[in-house]
N, C-alpha and C. Protein backbone atom coordinates (compact mmCIF):
# COMPACT_ATOMS: atom_id res chain seq x y z
N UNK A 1 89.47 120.12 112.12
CA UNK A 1 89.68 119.04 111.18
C UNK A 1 88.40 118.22 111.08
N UNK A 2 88.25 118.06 109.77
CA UNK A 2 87.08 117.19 109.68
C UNK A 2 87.24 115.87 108.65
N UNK A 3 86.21 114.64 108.99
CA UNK A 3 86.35 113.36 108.01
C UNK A 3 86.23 113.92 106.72
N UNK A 4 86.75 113.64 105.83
CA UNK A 4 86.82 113.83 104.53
C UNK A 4 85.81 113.49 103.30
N UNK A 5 86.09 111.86 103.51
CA UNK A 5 84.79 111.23 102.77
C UNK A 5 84.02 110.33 103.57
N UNK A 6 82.93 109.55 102.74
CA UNK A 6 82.35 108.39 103.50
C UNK A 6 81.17 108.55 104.21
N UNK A 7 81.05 107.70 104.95
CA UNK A 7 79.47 107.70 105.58
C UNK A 7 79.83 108.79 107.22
N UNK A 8 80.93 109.28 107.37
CA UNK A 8 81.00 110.13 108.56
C UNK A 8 81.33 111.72 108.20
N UNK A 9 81.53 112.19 106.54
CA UNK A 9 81.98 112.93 105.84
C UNK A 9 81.22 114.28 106.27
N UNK A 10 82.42 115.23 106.73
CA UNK A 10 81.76 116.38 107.79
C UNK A 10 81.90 116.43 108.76
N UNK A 11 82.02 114.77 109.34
CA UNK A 11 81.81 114.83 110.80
C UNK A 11 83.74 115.68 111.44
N UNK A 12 83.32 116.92 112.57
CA UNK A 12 84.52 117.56 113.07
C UNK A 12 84.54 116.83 114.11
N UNK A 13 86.28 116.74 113.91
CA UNK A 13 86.58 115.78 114.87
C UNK A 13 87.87 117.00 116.09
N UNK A 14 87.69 116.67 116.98
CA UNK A 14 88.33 117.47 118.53
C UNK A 14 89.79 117.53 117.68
N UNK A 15 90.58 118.63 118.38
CA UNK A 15 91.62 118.88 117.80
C UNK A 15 92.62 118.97 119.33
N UNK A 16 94.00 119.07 119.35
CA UNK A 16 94.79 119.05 120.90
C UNK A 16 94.76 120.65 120.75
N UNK A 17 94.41 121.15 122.23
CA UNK A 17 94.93 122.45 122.21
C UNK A 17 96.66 122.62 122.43
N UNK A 18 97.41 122.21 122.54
CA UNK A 18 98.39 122.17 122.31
C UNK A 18 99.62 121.12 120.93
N UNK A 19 100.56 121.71 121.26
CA UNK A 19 101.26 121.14 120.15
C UNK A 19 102.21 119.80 120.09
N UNK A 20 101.71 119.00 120.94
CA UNK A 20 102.17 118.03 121.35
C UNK A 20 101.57 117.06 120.24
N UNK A 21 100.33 116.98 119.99
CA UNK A 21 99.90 116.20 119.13
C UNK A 21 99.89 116.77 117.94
N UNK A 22 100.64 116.05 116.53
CA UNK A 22 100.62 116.87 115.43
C UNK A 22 99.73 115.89 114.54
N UNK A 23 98.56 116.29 113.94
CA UNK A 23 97.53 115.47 113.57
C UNK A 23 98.33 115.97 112.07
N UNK A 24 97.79 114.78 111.13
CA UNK A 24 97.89 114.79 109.70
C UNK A 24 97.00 115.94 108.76
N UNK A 25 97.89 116.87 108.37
CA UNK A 25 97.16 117.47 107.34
C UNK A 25 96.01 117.23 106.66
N UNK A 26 95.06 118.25 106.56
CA UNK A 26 93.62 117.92 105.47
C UNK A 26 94.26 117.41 103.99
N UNK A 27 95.34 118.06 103.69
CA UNK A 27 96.12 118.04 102.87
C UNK A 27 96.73 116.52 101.96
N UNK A 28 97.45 116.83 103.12
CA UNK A 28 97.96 115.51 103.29
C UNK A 28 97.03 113.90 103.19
N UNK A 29 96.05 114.02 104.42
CA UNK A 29 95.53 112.77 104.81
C UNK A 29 94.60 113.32 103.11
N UNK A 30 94.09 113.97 102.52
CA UNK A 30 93.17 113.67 101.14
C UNK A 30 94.13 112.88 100.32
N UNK A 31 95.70 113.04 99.98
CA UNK A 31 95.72 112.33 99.47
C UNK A 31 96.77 111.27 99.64
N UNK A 32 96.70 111.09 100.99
CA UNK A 32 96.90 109.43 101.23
C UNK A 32 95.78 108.74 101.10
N UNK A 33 94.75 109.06 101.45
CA UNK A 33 93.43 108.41 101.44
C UNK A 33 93.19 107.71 99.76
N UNK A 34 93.87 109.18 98.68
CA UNK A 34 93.59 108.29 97.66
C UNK A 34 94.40 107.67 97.08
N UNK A 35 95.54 107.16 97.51
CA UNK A 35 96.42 106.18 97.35
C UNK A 35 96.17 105.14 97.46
N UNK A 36 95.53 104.80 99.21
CA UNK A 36 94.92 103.41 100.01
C UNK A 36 93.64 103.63 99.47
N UNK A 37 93.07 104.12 99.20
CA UNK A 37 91.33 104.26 98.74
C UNK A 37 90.70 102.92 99.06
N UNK A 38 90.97 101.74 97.57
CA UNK A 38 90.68 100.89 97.28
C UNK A 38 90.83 99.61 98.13
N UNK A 39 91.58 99.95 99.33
CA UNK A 39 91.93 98.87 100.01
C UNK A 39 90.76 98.69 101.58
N UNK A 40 90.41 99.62 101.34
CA UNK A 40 89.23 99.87 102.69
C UNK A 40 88.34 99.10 103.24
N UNK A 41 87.52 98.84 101.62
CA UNK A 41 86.15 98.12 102.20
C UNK A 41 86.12 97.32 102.94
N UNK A 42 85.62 96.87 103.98
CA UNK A 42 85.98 95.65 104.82
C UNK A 42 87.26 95.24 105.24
N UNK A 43 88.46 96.30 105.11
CA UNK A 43 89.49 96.35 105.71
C UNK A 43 89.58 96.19 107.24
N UNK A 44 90.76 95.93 107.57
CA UNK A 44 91.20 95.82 109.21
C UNK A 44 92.40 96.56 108.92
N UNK A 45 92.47 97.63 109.83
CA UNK A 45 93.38 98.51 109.73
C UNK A 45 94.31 99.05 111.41
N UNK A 46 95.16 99.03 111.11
CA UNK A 46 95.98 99.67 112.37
C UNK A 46 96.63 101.36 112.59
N UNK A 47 96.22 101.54 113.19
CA UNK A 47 96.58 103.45 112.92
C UNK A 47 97.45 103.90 114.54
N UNK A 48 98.96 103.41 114.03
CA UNK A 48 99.37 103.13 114.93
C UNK A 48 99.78 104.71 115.47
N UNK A 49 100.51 105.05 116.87
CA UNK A 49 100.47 106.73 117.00
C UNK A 49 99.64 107.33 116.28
N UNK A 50 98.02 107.00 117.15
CA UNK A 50 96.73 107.90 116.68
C UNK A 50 96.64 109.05 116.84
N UNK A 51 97.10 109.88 117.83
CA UNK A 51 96.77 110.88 118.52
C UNK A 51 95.29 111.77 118.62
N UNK A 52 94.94 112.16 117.56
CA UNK A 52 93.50 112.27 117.48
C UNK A 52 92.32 111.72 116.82
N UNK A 53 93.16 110.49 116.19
CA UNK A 53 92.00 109.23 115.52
C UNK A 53 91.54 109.89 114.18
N UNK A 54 92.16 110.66 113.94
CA UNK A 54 91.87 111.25 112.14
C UNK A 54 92.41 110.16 111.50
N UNK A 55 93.09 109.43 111.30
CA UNK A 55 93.80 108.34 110.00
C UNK A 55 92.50 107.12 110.45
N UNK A 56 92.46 106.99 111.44
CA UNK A 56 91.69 105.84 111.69
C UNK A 56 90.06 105.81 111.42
N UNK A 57 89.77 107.09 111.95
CA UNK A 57 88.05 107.57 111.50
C UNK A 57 88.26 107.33 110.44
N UNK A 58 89.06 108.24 109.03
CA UNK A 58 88.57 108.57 108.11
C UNK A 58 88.51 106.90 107.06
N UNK A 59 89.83 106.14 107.82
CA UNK A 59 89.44 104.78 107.05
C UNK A 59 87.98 104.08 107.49
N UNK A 60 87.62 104.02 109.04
CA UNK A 60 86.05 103.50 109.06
C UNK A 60 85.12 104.47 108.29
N UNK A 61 85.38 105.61 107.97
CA UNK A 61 84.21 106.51 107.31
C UNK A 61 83.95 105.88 105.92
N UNK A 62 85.56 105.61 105.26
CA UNK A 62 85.41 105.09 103.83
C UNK A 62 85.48 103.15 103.75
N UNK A 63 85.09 102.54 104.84
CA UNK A 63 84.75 101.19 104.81
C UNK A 63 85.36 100.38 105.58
N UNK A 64 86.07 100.63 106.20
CA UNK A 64 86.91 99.88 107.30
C UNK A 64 86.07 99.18 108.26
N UNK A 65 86.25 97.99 108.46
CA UNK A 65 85.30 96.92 109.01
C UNK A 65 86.18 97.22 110.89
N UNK A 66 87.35 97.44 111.17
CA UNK A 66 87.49 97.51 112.05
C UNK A 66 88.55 97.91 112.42
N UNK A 67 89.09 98.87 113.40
CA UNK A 67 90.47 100.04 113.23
C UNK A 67 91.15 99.87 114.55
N UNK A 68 92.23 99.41 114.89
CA UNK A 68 93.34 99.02 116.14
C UNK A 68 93.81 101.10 116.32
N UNK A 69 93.95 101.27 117.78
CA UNK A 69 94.31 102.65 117.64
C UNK A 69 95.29 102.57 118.59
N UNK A 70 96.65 103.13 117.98
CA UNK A 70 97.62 103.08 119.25
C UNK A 70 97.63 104.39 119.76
N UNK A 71 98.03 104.81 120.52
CA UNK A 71 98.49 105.82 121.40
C UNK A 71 99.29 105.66 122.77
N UNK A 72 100.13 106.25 122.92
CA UNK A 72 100.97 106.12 124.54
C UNK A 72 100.73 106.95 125.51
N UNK A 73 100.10 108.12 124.72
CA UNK A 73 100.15 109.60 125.69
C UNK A 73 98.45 109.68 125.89
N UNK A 74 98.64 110.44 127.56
CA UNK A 74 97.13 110.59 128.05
C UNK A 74 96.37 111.26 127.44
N UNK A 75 96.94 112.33 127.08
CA UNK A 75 96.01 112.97 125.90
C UNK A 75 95.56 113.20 124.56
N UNK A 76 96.92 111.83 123.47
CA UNK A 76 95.76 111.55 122.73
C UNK A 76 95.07 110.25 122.86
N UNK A 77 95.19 109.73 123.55
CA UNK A 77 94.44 108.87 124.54
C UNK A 77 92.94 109.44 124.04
N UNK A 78 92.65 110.35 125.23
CA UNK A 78 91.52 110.64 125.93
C UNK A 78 90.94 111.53 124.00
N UNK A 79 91.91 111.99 123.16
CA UNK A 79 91.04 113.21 121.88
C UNK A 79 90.60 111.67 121.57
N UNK A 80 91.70 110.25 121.14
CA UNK A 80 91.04 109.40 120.21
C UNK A 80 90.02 108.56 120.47
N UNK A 81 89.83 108.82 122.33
CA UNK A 81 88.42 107.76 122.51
C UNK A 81 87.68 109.33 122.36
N UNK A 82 87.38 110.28 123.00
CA UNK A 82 86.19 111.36 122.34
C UNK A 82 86.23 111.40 121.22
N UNK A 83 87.05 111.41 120.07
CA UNK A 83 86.64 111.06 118.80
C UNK A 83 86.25 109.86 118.64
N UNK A 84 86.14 108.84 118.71
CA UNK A 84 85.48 107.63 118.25
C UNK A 84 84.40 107.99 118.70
N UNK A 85 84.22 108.61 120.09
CA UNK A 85 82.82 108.29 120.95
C UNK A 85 81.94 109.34 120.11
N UNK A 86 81.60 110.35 119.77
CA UNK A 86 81.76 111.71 119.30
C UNK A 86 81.08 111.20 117.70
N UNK A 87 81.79 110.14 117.26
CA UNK A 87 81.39 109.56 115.83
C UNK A 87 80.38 108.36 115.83
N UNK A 88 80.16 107.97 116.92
CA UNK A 88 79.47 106.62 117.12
C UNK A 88 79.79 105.31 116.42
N UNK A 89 81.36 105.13 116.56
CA UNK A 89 81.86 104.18 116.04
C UNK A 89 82.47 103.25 116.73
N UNK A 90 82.02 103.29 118.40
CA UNK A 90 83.11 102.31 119.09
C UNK A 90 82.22 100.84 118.74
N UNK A 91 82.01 100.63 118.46
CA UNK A 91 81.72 98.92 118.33
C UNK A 91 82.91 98.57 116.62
N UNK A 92 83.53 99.15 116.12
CA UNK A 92 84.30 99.15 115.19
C UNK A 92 85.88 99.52 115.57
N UNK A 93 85.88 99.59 116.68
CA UNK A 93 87.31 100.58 117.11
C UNK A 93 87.69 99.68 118.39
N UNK A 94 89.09 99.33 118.48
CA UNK A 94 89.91 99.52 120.05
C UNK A 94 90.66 99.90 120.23
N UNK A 95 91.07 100.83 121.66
CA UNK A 95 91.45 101.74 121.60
C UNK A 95 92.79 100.65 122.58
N UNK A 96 93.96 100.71 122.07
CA UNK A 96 95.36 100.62 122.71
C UNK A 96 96.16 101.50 123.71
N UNK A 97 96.40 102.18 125.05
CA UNK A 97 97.22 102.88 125.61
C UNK A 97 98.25 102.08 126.02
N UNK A 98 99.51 102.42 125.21
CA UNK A 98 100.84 102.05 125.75
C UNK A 98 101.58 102.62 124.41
N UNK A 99 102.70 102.08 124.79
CA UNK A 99 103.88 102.64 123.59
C UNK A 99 103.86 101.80 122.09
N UNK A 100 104.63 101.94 121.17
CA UNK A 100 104.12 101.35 120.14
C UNK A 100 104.46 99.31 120.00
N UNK A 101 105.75 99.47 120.90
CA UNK A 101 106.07 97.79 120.46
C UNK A 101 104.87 97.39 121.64
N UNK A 102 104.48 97.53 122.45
CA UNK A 102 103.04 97.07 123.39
C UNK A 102 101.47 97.15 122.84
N UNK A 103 101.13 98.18 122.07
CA UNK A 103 100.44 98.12 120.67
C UNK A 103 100.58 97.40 120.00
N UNK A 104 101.53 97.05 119.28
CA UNK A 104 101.39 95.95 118.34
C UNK A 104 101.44 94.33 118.79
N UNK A 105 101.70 94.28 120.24
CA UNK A 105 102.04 92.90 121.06
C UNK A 105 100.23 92.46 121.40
N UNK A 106 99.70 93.68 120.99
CA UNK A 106 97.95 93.55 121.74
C UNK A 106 97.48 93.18 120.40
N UNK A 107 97.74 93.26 119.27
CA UNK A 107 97.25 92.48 118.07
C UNK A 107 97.10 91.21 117.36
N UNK A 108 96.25 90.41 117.24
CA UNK A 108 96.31 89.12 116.98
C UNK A 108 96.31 88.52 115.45
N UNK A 109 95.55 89.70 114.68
CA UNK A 109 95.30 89.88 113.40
C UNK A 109 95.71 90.55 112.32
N UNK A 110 96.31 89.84 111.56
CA UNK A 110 96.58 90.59 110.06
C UNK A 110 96.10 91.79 109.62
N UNK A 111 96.41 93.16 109.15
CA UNK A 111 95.94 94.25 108.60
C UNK A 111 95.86 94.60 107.60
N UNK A 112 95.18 95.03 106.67
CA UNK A 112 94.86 95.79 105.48
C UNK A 112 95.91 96.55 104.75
N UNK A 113 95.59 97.46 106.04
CA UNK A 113 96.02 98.86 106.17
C UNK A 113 96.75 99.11 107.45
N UNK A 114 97.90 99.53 107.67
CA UNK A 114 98.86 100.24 108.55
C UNK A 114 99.76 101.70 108.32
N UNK A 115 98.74 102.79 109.39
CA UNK A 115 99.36 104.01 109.53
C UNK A 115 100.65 103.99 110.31
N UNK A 116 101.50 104.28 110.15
CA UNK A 116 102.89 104.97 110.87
C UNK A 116 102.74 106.68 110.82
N UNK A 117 102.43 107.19 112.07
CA UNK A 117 102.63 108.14 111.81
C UNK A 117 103.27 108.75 113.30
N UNK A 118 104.29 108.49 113.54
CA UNK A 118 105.34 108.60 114.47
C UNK A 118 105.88 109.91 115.12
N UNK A 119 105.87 110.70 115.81
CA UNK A 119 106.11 111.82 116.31
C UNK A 119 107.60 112.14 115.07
N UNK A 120 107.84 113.42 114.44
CA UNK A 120 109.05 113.37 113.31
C UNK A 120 110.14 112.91 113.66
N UNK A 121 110.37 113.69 115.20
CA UNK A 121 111.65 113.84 115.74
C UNK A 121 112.31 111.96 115.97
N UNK A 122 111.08 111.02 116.54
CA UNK A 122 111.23 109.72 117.00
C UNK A 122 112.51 108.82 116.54
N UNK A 123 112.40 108.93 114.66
CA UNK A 123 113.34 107.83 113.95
C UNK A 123 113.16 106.28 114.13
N UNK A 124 111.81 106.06 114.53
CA UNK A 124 111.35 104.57 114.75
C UNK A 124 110.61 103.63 114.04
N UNK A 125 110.93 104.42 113.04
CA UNK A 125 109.98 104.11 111.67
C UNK A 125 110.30 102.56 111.34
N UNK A 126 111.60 102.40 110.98
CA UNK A 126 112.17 101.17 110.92
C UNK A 126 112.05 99.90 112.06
N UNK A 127 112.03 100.31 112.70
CA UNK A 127 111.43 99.69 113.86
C UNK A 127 110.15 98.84 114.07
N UNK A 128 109.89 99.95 113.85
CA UNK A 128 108.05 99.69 113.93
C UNK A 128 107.75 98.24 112.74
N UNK A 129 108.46 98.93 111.36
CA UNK A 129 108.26 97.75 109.92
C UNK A 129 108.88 96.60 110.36
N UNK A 130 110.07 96.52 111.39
CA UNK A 130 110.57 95.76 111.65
C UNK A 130 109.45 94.31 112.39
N UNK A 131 109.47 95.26 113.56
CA UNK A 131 108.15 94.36 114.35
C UNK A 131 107.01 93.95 113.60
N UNK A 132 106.16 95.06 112.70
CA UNK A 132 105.32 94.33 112.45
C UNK A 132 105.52 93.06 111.40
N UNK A 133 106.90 93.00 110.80
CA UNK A 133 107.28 91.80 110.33
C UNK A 133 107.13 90.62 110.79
N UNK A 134 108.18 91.60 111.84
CA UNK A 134 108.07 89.50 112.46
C UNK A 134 106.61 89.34 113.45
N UNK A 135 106.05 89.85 113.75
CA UNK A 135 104.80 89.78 114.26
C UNK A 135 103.58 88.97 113.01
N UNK A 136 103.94 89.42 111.70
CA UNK A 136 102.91 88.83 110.50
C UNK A 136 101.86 89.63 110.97
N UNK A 137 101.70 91.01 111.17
CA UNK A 137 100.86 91.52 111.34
C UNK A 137 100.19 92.33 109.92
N UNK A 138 100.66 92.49 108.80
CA UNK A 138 100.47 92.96 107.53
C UNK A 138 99.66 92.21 106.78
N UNK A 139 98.63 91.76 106.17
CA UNK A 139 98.11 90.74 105.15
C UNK A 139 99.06 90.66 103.92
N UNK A 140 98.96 89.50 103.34
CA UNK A 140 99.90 89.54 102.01
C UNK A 140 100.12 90.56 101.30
N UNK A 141 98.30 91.24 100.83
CA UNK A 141 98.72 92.37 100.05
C UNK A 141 98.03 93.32 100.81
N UNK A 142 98.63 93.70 101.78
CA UNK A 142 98.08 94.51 102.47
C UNK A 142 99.24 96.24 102.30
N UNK A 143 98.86 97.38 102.43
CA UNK A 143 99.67 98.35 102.75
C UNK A 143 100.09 98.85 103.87
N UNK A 144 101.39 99.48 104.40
CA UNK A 144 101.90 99.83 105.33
C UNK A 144 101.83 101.62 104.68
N UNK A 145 101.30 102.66 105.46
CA UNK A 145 101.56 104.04 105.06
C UNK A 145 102.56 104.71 106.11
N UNK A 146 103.76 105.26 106.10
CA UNK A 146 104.97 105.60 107.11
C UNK A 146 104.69 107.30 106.34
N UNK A 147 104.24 108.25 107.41
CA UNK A 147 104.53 109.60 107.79
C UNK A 147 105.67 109.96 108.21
N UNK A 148 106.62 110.91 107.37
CA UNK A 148 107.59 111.32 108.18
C UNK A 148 108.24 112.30 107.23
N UNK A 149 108.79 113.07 108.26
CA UNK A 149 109.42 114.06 107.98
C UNK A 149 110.51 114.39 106.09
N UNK A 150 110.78 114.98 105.48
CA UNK A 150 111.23 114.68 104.53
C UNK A 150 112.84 114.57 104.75
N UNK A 151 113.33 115.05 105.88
CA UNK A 151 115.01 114.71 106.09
C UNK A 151 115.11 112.95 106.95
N UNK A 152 114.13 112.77 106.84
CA UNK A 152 114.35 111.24 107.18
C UNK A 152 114.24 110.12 106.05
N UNK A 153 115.36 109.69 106.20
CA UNK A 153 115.41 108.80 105.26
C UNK A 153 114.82 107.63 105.55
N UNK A 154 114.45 106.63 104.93
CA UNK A 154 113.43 105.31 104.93
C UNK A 154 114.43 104.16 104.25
N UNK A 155 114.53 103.25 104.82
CA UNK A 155 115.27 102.16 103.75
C UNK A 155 114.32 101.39 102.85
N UNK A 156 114.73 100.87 101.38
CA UNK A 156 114.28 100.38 100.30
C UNK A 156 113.46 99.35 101.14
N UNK A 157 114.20 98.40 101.40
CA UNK A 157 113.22 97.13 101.94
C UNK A 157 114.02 97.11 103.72
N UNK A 158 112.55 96.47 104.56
CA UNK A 158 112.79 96.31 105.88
C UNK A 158 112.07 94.67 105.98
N UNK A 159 112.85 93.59 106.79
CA UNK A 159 111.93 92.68 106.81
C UNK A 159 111.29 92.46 105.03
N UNK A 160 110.49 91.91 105.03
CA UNK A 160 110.20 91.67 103.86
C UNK A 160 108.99 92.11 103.02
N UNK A 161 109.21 93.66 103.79
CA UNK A 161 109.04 94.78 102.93
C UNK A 161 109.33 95.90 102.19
N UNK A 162 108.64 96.38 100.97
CA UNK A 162 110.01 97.07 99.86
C UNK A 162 108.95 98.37 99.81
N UNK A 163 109.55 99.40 99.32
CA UNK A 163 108.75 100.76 99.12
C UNK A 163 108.17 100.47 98.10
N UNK A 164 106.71 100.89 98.08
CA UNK A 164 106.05 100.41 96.62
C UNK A 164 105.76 102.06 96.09
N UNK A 165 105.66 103.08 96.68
CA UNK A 165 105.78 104.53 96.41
C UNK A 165 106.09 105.37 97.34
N UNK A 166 106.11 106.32 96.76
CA UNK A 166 106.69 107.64 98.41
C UNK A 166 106.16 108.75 97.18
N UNK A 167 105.81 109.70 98.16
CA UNK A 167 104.90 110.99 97.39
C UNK A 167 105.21 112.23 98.17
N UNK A 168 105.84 113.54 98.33
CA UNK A 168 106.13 114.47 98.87
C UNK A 168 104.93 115.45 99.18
N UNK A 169 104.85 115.91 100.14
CA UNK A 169 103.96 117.20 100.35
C UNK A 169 104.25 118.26 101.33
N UNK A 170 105.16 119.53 100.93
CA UNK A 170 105.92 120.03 101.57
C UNK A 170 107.04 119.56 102.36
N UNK A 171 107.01 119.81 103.51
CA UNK A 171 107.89 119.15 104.61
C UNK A 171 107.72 117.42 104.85
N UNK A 172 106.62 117.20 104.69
CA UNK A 172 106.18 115.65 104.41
C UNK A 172 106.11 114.86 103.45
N UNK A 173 106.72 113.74 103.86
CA UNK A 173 107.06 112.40 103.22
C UNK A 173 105.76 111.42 103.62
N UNK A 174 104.82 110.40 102.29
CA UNK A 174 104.21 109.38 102.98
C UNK A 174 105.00 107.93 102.03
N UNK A 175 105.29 107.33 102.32
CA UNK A 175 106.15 106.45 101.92
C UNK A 175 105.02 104.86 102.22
N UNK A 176 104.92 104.30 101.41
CA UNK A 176 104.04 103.30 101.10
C UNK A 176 105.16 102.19 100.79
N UNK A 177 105.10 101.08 102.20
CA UNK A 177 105.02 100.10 101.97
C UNK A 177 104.30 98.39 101.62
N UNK A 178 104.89 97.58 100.89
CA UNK A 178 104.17 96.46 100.36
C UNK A 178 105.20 95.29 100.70
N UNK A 179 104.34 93.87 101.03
CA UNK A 179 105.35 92.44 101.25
C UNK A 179 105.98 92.74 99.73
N UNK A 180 107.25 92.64 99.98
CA UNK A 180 107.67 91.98 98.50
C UNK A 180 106.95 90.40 97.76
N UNK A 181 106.93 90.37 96.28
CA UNK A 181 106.63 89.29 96.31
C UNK A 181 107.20 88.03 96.40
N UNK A 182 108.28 88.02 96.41
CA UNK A 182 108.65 86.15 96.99
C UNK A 182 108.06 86.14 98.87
N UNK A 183 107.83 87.14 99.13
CA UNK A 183 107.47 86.68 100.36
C UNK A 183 105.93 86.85 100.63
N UNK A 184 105.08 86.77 99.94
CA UNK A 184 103.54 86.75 99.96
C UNK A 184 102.91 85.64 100.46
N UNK A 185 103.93 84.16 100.69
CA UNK A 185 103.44 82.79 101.00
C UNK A 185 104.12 82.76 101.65
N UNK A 186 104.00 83.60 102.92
CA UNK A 186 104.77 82.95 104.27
C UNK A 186 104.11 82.38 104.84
């Protein structure tokens, strides 16, 4: 797997030899990327369940001022700091080990951009939108991107956020959430 676009574009990034970590499609991540495109430059972004730091590189490649990386497990742990290290991007990156509500408890700052990309089987999707609600971890108009399986269903609005699109690609669902607007002046 390699960065897509941007100033790291080419750069191959470590892959899990096993199947524990299921990294985002070339496929796929091209065109989520051009969904969020526009939201990058100087973005702060969260790429929560990193596993191999592909969602998170490819947003610092295309302008991301600075990328939160969760992970719980030792080994994508150890692919998403050799990928950062590997790219020469750790002064732009921190790297989180713990589970996801302990990830997001280590954040102090509003995001851009927020990956969900949750092991399929998990069902914590809601969860996750939940917390980062009440946390105010989202910027007003910031996007939430939720990976998941296509037999999982997503609710309309969570907290006081509503689906602003969902786009199919095979077996995968990326479902794009946005604050609704009466709630942009919290």
């Amino acid at each position: 797997m390699r960065i897509i676009a941007g100033e790291l574009k080419g750069r191959k990034l470590d892959m899990p030899a096993d199947k524990l970590i299921r990294p985002t499609s070339g496929k796929v991540k091209e065109a989520l990327f051009s969904m969020v495109g526009p939201t990058l430059n100087g973005a702060v972004v969260i790429d929560l369940f990193s596993g191999t730091g592909s969602l998170g590189l490819e947003a610092i490649s295309r302008g991301a001022k600075k990328v939160y990386f969760g992970e719980m497990s030792k080994a994508g742990v150890r692919l998403t700091s050799k990928n950062i290290s590997n790219c020469k991007v750790e002064d732009r990156c921190v790297l989180i080990q713990g589970d996801w509500e302990y990830v997001l408890n280590q954040i102090h700052e509003p995001a851009d951009l927020i990956f969900i990309d949750p092991p399929y089987k998990a069902g914590i999707i809601e969860s996750c939108l939940e917390k980062i609600w009440q946390r105010k971890l989202l910027a007003a108009d910031g996007i939430i991107a939720a990976e998941h399986d296509v037999r999982q269903e997503l609710p309309e609005t969570v907290g006081g956020f509503s689906i602003w699109k969902v786009k199919k690609y095979g077996d995968t669902l990326i479902t794009l959430y946005s604050v609704l607007p009466e709630d942009t002046h919290r």
